[in-house]
Protein backbone atom coordinates (compact mmCIF):
# COMPACT_ATOMS: atom_id res chain seq x y z
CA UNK A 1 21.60 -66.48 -3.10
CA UNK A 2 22.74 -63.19 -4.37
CA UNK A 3 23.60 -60.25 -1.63
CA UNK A 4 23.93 -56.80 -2.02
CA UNK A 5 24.86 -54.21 0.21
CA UNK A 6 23.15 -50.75 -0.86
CA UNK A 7 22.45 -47.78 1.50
CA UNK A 8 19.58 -46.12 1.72
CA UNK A 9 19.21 -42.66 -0.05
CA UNK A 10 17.08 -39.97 0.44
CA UNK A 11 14.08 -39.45 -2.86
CA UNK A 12 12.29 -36.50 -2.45
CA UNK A 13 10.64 -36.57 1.25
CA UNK A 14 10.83 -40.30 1.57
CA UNK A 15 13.87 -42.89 1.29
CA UNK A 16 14.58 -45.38 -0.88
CA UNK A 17 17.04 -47.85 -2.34
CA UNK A 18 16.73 -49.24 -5.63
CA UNK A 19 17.09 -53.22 -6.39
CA UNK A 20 19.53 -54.16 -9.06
CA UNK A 21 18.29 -56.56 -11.42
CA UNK A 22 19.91 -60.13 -9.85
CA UNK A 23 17.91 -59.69 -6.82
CA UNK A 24 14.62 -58.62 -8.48
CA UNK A 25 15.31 -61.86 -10.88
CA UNK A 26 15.84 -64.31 -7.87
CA UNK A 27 12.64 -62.76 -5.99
CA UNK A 28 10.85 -63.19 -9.14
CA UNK A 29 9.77 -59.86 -9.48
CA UNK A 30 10.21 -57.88 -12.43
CA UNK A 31 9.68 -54.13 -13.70
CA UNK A 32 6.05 -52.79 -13.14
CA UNK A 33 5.24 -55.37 -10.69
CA UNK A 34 2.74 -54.28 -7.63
CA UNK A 35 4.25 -54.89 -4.40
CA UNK A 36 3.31 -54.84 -0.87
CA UNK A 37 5.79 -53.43 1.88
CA UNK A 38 6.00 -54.36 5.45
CA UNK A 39 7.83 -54.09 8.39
CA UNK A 40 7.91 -57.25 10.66
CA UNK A 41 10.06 -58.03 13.53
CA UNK A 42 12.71 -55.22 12.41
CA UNK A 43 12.73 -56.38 8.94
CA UNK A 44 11.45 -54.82 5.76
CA UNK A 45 9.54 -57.41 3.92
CA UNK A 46 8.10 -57.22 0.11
CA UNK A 47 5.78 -59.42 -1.43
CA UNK A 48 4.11 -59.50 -4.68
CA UNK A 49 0.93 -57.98 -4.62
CA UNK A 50 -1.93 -60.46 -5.20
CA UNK A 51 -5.19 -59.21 -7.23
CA UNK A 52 -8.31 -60.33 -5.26
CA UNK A 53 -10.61 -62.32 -8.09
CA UNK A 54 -13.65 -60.28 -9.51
CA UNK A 55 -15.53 -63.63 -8.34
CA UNK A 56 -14.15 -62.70 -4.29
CA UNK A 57 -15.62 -59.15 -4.70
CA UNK A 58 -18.71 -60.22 -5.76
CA UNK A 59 -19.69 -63.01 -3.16
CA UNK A 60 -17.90 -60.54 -0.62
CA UNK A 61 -20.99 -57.72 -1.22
CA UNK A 62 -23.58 -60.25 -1.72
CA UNK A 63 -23.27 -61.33 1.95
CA UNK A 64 -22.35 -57.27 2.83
CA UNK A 65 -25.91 -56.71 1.30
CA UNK A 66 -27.91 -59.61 2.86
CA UNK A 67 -26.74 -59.14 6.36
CA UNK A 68 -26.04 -55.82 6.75
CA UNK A 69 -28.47 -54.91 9.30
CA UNK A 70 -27.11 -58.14 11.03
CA UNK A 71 -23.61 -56.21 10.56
CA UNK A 72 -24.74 -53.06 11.83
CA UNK A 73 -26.28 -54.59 14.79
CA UNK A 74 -22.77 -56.10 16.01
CA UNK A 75 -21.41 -52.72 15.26
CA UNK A 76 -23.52 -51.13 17.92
């Protein structure tokens, strides 16, 4: 298990710290990847962002469509 110790630096109004290559590698991510960034229970947490299949989408607004007054009923 590689560990680094980096501090975290200030990058324009936000912070950052930047991931040297051995940890990237053993996380599997590489250069370009999407990520997703969370905080849970005091840690910071970053997972590979996972595209949702054109197929999801699709069968997500065909029920959307069907039952939206069903939808907007519940809302009320």
């Amino acid at each position: 298990m590689a560990l680094v110790h980096k501090t975290v630096q200030r990058v324009g109004n936000s912070s950052g710290v930047v991931l040297p290559p051995e940890i990237l590698k053993e996380a599997g991510f590489e250069r370009g990847d999407e990520i997703i960034i969370r905080a849970e229970r005091g840690q910071i947490v970053i997972s590979p962002r996972v595209a949702i299949r054109e197929e999801v989408i699709q069968a997500a607004e065909t029920v959307i469509a069907r039952y939206d007054a069903v939808f907007r009923k519940l809302a009320q």
